[in-house]
Protein backbone atom coordinates (compact mmCIF):
# COMPACT_ATOMS: atom_id res chain seq x y z
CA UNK A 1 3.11 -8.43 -26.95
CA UNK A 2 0.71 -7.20 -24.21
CA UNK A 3 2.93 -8.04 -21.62
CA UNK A 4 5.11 -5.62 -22.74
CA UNK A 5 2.30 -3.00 -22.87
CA UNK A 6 1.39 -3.82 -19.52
CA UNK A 7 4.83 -3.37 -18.11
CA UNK A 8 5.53 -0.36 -19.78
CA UNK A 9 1.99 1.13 -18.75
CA UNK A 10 2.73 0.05 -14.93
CA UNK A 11 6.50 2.01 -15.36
CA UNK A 12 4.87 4.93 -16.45
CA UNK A 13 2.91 5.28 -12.96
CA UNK A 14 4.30 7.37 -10.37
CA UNK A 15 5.23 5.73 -7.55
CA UNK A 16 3.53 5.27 -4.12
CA UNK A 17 5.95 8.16 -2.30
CA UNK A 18 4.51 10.61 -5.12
CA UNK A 19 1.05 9.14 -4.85
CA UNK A 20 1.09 9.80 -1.02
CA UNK A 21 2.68 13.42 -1.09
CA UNK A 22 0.05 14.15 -4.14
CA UNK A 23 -2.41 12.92 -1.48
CA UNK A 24 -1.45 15.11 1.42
CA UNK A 25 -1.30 18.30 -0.86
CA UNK A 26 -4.75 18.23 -1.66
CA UNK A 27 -7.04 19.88 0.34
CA UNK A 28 -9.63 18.12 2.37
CA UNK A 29 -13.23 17.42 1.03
CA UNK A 30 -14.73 15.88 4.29
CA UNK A 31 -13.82 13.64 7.29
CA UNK A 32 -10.93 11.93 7.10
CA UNK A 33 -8.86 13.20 4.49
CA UNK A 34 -5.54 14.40 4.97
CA UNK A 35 -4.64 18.12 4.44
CA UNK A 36 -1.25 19.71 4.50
CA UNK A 37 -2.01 21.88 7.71
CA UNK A 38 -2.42 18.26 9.51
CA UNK A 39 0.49 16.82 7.64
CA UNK A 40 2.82 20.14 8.62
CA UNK A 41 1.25 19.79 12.11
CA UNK A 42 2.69 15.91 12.65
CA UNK A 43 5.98 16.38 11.05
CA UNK A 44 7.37 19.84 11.65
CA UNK A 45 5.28 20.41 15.38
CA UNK A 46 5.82 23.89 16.99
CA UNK A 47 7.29 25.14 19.93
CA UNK A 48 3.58 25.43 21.25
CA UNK A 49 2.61 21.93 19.75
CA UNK A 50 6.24 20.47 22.05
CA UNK A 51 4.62 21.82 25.11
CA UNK A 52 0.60 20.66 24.81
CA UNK A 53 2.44 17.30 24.01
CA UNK A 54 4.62 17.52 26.77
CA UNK A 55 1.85 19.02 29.63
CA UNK A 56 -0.26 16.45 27.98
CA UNK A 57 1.81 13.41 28.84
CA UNK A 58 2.66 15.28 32.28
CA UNK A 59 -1.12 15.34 33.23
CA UNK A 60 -1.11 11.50 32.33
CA UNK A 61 1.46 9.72 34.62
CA UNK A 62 0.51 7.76 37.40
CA UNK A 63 3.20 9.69 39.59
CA UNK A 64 0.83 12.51 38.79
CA UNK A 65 -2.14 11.23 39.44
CA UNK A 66 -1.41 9.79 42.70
CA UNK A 67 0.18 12.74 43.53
CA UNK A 68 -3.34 14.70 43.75
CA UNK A 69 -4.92 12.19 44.52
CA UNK A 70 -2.88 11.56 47.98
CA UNK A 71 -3.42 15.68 48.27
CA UNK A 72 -7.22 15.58 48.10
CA UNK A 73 -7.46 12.59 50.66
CA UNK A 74 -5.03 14.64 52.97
CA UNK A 75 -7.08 17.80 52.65
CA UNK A 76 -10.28 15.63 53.66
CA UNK A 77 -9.14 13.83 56.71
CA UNK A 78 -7.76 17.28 58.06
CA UNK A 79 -11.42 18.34 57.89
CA UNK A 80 -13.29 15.03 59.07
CA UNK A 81 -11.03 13.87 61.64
CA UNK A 82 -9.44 16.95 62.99
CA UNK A 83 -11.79 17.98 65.42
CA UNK A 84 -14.21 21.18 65.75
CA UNK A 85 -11.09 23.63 65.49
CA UNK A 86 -9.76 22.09 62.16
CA UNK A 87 -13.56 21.76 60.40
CA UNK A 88 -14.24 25.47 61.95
CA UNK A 89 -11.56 26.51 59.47
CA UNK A 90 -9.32 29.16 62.64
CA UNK A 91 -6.56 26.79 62.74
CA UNK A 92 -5.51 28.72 58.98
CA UNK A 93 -4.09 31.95 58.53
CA UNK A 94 -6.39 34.63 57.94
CA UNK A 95 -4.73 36.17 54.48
CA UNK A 96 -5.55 32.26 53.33
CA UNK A 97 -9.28 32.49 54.20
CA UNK A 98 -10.26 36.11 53.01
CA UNK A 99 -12.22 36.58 50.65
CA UNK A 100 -9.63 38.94 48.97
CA UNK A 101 -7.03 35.25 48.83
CA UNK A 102 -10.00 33.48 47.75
CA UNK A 103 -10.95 35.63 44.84
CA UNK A 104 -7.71 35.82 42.98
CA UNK A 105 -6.68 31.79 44.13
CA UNK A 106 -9.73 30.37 42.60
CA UNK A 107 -9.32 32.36 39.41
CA UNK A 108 -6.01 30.82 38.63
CA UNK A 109 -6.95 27.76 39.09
CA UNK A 110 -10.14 28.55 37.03
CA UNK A 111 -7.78 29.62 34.43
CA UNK A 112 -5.17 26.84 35.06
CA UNK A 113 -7.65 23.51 34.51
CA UNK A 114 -8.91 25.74 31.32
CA UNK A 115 -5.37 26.15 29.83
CA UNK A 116 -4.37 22.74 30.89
CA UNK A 117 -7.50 21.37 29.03
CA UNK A 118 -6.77 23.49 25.94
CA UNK A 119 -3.18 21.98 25.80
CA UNK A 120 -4.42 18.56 26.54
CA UNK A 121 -7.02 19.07 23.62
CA UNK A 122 -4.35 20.42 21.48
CA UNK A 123 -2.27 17.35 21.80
CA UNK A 124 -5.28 15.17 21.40
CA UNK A 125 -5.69 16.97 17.84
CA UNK A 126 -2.15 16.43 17.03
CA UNK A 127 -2.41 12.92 18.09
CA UNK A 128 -6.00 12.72 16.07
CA UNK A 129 -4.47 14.14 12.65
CA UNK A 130 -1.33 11.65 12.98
CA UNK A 131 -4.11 8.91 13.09
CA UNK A 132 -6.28 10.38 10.08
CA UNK A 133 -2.66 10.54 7.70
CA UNK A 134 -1.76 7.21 8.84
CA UNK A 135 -5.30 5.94 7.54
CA UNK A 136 -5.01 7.54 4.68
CA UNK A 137 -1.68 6.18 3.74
CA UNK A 138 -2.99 2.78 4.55
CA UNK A 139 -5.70 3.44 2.50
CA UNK A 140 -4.12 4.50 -0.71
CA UNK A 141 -1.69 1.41 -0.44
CA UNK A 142 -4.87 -0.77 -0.12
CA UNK A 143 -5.73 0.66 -3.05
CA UNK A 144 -2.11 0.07 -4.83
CA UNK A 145 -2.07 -3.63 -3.45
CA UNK A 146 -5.49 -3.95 -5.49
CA UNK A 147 -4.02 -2.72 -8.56
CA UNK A 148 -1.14 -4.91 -8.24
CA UNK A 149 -3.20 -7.93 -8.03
CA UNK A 150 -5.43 -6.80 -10.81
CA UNK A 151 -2.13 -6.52 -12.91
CA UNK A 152 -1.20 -10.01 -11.71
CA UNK A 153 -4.29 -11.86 -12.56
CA UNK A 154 -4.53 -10.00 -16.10
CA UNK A 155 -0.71 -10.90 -16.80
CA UNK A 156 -1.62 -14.39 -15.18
CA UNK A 157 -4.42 -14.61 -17.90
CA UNK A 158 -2.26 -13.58 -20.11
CA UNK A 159 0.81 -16.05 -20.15
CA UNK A 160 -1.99 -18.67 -19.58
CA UNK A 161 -3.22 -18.11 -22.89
CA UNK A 162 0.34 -17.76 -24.38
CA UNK A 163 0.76 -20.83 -22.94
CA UNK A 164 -1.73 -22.80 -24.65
CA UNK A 165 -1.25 -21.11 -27.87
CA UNK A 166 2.26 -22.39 -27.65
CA UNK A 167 1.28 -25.99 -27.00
CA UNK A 168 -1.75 -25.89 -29.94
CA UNK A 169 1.40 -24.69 -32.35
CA UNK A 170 3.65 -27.17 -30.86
CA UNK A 171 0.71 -29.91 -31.53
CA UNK A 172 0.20 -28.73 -34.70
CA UNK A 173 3.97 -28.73 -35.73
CA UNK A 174 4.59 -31.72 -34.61
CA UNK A 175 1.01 -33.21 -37.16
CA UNK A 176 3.10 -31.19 -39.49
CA UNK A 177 6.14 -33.02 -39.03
CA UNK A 178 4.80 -36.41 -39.05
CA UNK A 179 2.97 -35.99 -42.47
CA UNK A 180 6.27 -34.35 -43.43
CA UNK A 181 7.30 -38.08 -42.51
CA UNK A 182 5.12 -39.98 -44.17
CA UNK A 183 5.59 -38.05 -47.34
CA UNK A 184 8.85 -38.54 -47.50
CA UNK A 185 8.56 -42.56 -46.78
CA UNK A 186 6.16 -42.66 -49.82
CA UNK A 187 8.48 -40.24 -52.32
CA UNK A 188 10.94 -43.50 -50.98
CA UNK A 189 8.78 -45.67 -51.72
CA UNK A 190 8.32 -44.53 -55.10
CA UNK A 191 11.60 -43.64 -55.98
CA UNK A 192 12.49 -47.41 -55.22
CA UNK A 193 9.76 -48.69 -57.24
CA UNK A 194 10.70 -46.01 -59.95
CA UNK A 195 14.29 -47.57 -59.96
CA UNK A 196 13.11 -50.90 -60.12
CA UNK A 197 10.84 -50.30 -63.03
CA UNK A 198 13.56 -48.92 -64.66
CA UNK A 199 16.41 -51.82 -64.15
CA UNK A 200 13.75 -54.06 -65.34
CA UNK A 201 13.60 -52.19 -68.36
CA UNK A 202 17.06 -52.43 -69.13
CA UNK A 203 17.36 -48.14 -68.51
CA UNK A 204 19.53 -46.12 -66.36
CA UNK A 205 18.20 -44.03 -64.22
CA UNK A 206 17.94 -40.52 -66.52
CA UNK A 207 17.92 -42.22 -69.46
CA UNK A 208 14.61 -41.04 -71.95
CA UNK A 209 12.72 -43.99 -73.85
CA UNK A 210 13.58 -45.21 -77.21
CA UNK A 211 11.86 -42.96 -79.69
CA UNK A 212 11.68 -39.96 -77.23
CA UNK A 213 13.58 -36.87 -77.29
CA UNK A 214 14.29 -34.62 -75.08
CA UNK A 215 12.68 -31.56 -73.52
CA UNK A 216 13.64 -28.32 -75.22
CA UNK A 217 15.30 -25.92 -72.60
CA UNK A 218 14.81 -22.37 -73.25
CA UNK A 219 17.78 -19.54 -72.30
């Protein structure tokens, strides 16, 4: 039957776990396909990839934000409301306003908001290729779901027609049966007659006609 050709096609497929690992093995042939680097890179993260996530998440609280946020405002009002010997800039030490402080200070922090914004970038990747493999998983079983419900409909066609194949055989047995019916009411019919015929005749049933004999049978 094809049902049985269907089924035994469908168990030959591998399934969806194989599918998806098959998937994240090959290599990528444009945006948005899944490669094992980004795969490796979600599931088995490095030391490295631990920390961008972590000073990533750090950078994003609201404790931190307000934090430097409450600085800067600080920093300001010293300077705007603290008179001409605050804004002048004495009030500070002198190692803190050389230009030998200044030099070194404003390269670490040069460096700082660069490394910070590699890390943060780094976990944004991370976060990105998570998103792209999570598509594409979605994606192939969208594309398993629509294979399923092609198999459906064609086994749905399938048993439909079975179905009225069964019923135009069951029709046609049961024509069958009455004519088998009939038949047999006539042969009845006949036979009665037959007998009849033959009482008036004076004969027993089996009995030949005077005059008659009977039928050679060969061995």
């Amino acid at each position: 039957m094809t049902v049985t050709e269907d089924t035994s096609e469908r168990s030959a497929q591998p399934p969806s776990s194989e599918l998806s690992s098959e998937l994240s093995s090959e290599p990528s042939s444009g945006p948005g396909s899944t490669t094992q680097a980004m795969v490796d890179a979600v599931k088995r993260p490095t030391a490295f990839d631990r920390f961008a996530d972590w000073v990533s998440e750090a950078m994003g609280r609201p404790l931190n934000i307000a934090f430097w946020f409450v600085l800067i405002v600080a920093w300001t009002l010293i300077f705007a409301l603290g008179g001409p010997k605050l804004s002048s800039g004495t009030w500070l030490p002198t190692w803190f306003t050389s230009q030998g402080f200044n030099f070194p200070l404003n390269l670490i922090t040069t460096v700082a908001e660069l490394f910070i914004g590699f890390l943060v970038a780094t976990a944004a990747n991370r976060a990105q290729n998570a998103l792209t493999a999570l598509l594409d998983k979605i994606d192939l079983q969208e594309e398993q779901i629509e294979a399923t419900e092609t198999n459906i409909v064609t086994l749905i066609k399938e048993n439909t027609d079975l179905t009225s194949e069964i019923h135009t055989l069951t029709t046609e047995i049961r024509t069958l049966t009455m004519q088998v019916l009939k038949n047999a009411t006539l042969i009845a019919e006949t036979h009665q007659q037959v007998a009849a015929l033959t009482a008036q005749a004076g004969l027993d049933v089996g009995d030949l006609p005077p005059g008659t004999s009977p039928p050679a049978t060969t061995s």
